[in-house]
Protein backbone atom coordinates (compact mmCIF):
# COMPACT_ATOMS: atom_id res chain seq x y z
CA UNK A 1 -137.69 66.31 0.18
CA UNK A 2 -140.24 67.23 -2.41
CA UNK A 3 -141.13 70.79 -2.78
CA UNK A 4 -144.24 72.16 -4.38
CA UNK A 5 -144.62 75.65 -4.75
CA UNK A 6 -148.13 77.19 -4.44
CA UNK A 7 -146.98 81.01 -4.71
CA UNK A 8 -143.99 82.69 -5.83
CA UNK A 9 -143.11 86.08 -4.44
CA UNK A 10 -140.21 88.36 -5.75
CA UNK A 11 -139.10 90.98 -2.73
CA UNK A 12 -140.83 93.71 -4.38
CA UNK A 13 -143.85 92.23 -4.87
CA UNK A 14 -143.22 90.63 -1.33
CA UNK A 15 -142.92 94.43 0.21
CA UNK A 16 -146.15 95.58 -1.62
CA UNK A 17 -148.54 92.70 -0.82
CA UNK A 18 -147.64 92.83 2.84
CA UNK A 19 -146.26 95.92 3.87
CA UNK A 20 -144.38 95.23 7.14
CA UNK A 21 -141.84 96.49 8.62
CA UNK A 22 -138.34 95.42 7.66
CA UNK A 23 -137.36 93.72 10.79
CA UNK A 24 -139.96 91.69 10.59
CA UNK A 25 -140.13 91.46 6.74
CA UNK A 26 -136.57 89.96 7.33
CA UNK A 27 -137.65 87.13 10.25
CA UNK A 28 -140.11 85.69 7.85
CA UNK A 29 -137.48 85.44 5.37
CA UNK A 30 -135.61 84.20 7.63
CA UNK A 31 -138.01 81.96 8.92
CA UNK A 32 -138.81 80.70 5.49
CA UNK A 33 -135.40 79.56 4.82
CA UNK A 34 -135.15 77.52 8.24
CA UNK A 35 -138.03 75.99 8.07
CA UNK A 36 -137.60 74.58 4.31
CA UNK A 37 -139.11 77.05 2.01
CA UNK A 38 -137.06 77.84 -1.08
CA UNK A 39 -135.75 81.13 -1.25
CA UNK A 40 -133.79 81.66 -4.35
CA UNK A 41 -130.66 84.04 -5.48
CA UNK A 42 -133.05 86.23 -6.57
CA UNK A 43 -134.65 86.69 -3.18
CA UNK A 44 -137.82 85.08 -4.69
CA UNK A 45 -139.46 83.11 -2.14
CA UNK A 46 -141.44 80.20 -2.12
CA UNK A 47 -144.15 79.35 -0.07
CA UNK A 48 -144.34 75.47 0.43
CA UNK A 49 -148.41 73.80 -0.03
CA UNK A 50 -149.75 72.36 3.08
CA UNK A 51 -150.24 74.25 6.29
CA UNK A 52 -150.16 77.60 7.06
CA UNK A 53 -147.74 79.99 5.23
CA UNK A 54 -145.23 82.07 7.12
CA UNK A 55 -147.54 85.42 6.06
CA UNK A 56 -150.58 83.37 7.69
CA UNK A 57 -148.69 82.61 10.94
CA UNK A 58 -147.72 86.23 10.87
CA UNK A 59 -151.29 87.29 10.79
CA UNK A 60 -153.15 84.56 12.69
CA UNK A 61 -154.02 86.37 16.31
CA UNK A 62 -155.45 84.07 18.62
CA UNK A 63 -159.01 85.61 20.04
CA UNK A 64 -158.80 87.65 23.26
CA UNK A 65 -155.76 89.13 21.63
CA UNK A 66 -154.66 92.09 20.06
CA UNK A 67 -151.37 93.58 18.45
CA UNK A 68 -149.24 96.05 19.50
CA UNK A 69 -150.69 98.55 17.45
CA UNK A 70 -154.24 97.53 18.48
CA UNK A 71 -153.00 98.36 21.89
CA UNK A 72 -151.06 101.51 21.02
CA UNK A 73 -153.73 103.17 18.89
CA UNK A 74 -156.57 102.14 21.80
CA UNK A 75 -154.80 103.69 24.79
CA UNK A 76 -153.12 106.87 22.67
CA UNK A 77 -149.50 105.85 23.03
CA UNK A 78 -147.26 104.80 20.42
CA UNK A 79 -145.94 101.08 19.17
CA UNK A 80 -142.21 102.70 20.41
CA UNK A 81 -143.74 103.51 23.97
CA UNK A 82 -145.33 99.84 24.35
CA UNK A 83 -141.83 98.37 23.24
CA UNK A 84 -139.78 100.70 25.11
CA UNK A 85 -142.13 99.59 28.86
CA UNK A 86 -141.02 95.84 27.40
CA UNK A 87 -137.76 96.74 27.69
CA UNK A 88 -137.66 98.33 31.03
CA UNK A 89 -139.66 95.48 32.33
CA UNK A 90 -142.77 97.69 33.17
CA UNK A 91 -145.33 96.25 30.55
CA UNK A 92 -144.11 92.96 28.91
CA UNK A 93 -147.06 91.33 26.17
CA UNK A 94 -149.15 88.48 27.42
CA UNK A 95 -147.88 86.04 24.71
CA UNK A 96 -146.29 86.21 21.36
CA UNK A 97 -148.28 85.03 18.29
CA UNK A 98 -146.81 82.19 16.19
CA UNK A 99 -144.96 84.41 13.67
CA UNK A 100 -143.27 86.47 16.75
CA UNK A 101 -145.79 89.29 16.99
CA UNK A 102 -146.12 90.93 20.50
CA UNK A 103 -149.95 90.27 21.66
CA UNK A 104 -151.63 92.04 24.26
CA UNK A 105 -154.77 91.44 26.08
CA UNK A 106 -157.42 93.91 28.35
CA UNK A 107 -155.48 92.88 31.16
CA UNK A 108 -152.98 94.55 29.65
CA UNK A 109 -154.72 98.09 28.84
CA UNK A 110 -155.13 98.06 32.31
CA UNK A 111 -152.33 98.39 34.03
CA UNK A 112 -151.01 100.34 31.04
CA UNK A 113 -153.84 102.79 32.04
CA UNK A 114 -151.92 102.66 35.58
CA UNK A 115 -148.32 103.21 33.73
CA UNK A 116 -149.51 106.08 32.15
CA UNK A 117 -151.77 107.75 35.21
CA UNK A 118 -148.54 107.63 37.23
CA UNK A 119 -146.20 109.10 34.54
CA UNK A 120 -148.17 111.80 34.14
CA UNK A 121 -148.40 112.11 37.83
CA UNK A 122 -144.72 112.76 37.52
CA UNK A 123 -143.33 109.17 38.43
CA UNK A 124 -140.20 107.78 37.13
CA UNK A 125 -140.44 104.67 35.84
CA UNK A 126 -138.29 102.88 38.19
CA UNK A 127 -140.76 104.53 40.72
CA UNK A 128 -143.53 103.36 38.52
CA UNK A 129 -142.30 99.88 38.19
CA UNK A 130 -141.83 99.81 42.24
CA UNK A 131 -145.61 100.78 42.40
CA UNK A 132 -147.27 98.17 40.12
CA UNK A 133 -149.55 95.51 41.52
CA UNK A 134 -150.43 92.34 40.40
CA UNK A 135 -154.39 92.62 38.91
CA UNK A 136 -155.29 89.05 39.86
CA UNK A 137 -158.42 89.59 42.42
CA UNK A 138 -161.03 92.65 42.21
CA UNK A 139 -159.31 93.70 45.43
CA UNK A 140 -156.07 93.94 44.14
CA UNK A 141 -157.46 95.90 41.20
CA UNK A 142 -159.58 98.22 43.46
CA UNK A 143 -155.88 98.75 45.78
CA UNK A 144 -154.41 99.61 42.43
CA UNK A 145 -156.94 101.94 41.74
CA UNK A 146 -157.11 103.68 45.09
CA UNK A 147 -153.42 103.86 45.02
CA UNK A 148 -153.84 105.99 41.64
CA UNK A 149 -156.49 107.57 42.83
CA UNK A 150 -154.67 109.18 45.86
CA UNK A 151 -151.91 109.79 43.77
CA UNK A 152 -154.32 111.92 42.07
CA UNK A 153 -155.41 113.92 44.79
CA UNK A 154 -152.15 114.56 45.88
CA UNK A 155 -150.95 115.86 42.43
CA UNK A 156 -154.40 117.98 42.68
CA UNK A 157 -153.12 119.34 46.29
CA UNK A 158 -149.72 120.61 44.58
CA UNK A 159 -151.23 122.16 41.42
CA UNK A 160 -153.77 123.54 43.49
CA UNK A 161 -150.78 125.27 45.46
CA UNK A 162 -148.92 125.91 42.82
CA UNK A 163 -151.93 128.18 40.92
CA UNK A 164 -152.49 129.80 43.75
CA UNK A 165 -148.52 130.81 44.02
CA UNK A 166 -148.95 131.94 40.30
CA UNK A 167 -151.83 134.09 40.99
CA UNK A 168 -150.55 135.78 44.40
CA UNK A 169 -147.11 136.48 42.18
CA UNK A 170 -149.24 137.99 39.17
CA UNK A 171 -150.71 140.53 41.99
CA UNK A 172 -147.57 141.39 43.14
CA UNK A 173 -146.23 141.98 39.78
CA UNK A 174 -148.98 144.12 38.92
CA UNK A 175 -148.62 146.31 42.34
CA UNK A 176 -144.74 146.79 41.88
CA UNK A 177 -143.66 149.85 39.83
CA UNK A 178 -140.96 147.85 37.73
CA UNK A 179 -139.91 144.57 37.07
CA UNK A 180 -137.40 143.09 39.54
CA UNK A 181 -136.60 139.64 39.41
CA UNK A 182 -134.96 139.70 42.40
CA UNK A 183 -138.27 140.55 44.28
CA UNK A 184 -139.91 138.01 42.09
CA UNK A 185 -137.46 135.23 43.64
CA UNK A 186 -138.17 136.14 46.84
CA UNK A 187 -141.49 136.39 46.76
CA UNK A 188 -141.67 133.18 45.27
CA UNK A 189 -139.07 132.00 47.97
CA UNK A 190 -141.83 133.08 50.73
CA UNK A 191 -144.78 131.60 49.09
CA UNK A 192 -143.12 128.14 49.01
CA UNK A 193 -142.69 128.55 52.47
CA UNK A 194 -146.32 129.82 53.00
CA UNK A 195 -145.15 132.98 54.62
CA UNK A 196 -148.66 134.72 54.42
CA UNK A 197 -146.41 138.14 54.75
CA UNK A 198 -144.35 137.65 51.27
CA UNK A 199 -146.57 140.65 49.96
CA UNK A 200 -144.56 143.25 52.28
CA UNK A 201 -141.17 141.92 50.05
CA UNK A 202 -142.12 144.27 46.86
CA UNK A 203 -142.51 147.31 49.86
CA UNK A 204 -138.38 146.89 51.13
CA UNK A 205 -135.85 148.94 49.04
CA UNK A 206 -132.83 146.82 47.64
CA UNK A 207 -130.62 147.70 50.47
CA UNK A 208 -133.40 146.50 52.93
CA UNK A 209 -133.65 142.97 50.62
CA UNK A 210 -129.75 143.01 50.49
CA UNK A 211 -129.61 143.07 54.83
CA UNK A 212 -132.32 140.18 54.96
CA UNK A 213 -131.14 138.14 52.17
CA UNK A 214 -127.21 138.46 54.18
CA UNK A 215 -129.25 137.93 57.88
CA UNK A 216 -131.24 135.02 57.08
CA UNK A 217 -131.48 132.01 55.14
CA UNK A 218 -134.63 129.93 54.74
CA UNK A 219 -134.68 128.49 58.20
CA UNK A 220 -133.81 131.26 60.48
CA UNK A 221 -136.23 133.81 58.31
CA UNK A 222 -139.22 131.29 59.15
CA UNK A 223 -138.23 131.32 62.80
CA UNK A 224 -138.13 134.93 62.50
CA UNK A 225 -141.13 135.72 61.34
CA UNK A 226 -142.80 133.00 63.49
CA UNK A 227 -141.32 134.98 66.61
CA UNK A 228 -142.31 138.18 64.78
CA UNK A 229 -145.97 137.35 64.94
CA UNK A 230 -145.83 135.80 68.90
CA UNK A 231 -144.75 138.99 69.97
CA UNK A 232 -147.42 141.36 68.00
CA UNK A 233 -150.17 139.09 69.12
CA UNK A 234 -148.60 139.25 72.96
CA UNK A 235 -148.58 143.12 72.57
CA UNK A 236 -152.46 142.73 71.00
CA UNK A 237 -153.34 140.97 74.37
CA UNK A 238 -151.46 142.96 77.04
CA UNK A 239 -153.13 145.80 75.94
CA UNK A 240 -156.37 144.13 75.60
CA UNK A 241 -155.55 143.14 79.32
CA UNK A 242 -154.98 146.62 80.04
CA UNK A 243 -151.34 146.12 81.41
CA UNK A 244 -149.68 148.98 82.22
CA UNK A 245 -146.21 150.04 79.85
CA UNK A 246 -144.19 150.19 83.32
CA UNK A 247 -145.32 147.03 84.70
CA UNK A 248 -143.14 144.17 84.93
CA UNK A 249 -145.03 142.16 81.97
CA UNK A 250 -144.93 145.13 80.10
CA UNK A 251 -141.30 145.98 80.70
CA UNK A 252 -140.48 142.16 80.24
CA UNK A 253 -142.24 142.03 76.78
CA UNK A 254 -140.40 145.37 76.04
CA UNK A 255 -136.95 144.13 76.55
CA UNK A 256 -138.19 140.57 73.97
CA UNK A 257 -139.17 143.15 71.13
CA UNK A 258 -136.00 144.93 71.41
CA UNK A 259 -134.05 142.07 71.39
CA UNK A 260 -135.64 140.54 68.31
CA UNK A 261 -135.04 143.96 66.56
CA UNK A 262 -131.71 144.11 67.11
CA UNK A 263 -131.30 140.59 66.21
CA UNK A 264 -132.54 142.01 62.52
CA UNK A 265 -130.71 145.01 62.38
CA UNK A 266 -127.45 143.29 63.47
CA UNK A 267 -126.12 146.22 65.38
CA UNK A 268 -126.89 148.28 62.12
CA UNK A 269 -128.58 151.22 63.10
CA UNK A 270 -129.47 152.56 59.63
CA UNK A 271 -131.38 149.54 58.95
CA UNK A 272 -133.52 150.79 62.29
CA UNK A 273 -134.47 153.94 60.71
CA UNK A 274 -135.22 152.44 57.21
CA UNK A 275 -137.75 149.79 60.11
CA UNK A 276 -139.57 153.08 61.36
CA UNK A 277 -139.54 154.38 57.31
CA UNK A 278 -141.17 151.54 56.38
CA UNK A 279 -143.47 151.02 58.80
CA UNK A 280 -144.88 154.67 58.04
CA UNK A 281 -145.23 154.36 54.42
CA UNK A 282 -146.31 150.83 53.64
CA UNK A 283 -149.51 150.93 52.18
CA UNK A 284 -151.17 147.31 53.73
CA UNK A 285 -154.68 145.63 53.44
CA UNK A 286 -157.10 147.52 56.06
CA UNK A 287 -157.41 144.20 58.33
CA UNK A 288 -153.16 144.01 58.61
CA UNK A 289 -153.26 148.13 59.21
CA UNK A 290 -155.82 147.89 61.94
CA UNK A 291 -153.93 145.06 63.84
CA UNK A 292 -150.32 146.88 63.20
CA UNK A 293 -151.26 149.97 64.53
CA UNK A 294 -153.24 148.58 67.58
CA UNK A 295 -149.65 146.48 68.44
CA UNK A 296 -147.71 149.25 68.01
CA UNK A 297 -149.16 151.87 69.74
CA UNK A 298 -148.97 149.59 73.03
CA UNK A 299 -145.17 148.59 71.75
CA UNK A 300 -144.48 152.53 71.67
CA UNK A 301 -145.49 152.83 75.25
CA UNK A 302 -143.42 149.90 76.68
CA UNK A 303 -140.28 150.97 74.65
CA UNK A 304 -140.72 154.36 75.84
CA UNK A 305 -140.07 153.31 79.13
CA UNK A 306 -137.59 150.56 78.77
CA UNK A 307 -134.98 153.14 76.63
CA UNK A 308 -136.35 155.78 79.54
CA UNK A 309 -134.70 153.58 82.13
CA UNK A 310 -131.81 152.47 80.14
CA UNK A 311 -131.42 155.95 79.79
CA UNK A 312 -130.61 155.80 75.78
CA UNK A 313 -132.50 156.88 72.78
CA UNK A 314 -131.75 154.43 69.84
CA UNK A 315 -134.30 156.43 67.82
CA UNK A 316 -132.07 160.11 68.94
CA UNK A 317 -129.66 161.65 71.01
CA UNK A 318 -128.51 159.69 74.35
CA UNK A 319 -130.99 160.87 77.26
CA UNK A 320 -129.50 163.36 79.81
């Protein structure tokens, strides 16, 4: 076969004239030598006359098209991102141009757009890759869109919580004498579990935090602050009903409040006083005050006469 060489390139000249990368730099050598072009000991190669040359098919992108870079630089991701989502099957190009370039079209941006939306959402990419839709119809591109967008909303609704966790622990650290990281956890234990009464944690000594943390774990603490709050809002109302302490409602409810504090204490009566100790000294919000000391004047009453009948005093010496 007769040769005739329009252009003769030695590698160095090769690398400055078109400065690609060397994987690709070595595919059009490659190439070259497969398809007939004379490459010589000297690694000078020889681009045949007639039809394109391998540099030309390497450059020639078809209209509609653009390159990986093209796409990279246009949505703010790198050419190593783009081939990495290739790999894993999440974003493969639309075609590949003659010389073996990857070629992407708008198509593409878009659902790249939903890739990255949903990584920064927090999504794996084997989540992501189970959330992708096909973009054929303007109703399957308005689902895809909706499902982003509620993803969004979502992520909103947890940030949203989680700033307002940040800022109730800021005020707490600010109120408490010291820093105790202990406290910190717990608070932050109670917030997650929207227990509106987590501020009361940085009043409770360590051997009060010790007895909880040993009494209760995340469940049972819920339940018994849920049962906590029942009760003061049942003494709020028989009061407001204007039952007696020694009627049988009264004596009833009596006998449920002691019963839930001796659930806390355990049987330990030193965690009883430290109870009475802190509700003294606890210095509350006015609304929380008001309400407390409303509750527990009635609760006084109705324990008075429960322990009066019992005929004990768990607060001081056993009744005559």
């Amino acid at each position: 076969m007769r040769r005739t060489a329009i252009k003769v390139l030695g590698e160095k000249q090769f690398e400055a004239e078109h400065p690609v990368c060397g994987d690709f730099k070595e595919k059009i050598f490659a190439s070259a030598l497969k398809r007939g072009l004379l490459v010589t000991q000297r690694n000078e190669l020889y681009f045949q006359s007639g039809g394109k040359t391998e540099m030309e098919k390497y450059r020639a992108i078809p209209e509609g098209y653009m390159t990986v870079g093209e796409a990279a630089k246009r949505m703010g991701v790198t050419v190593r991102t783009l081939q990495h989502y290739d790999r894993e099957g999440l974003l493969s190009p639309s075609a590949l141009s003659e010389g073996g370039r990857r070629l992407y079209t708008d198509k593409d941006i878009v659902k790249l757009h939903q890739i990255l939306s949903l990584k920064n959402l927090g999504f794996s990419l084997d989540d992501i890759k189970n959330r992708l839709i096909s973009l054929d119809t303007p109703a399957e591109v308005a689902d895809a869109l909706e499902d982003q967008a509620s993803a969004v909303r979502n992520k909103i609704e947890e940030l949203s919580e989680s700033l307002r966790e940040l800022e109730a622990l800021r005020e707490e650290v600010l109120q408490m004498q010291s820093v105790d990281f202990k406290k910190y956890a717990d608070i932050i234990v109670n917030l997650r579990m929207k227990n509106e009464f987590y501020w009361l944690i940085k009043h409770f000594d360590d051997q009060m935090l010790d007895h909880i943390r040993g009494r209760f774990d995340k469940d049972s603490g819920q339940a018994f602050m849920d049962r906590f709050i029942k009760l003061q809002d049942r003494a709020l109302q028989l009061r407001n009903a204007g039952s007696p302490a020694d009627s049988e409602e009264g004596q009833k409810f009596a006998k449920d409040y002691w019963d839930m504090i001796t659930e806390f204490t355990g049987g330990d009566m030193s965690m009883l006083s430290k109870l009475v100790e802190f509700g003294q000294t606890v210095n509350t919000n006015p609304k929380w005050k008001e309400k407390q000391e409303a509750a527990n004047g009635y609760i006084e009453q109705v324990l008075d006469v429960y322990f009066s009948g019992l005929g004990t005093d768990p607060f001081g010496e056993e009744a005559p």
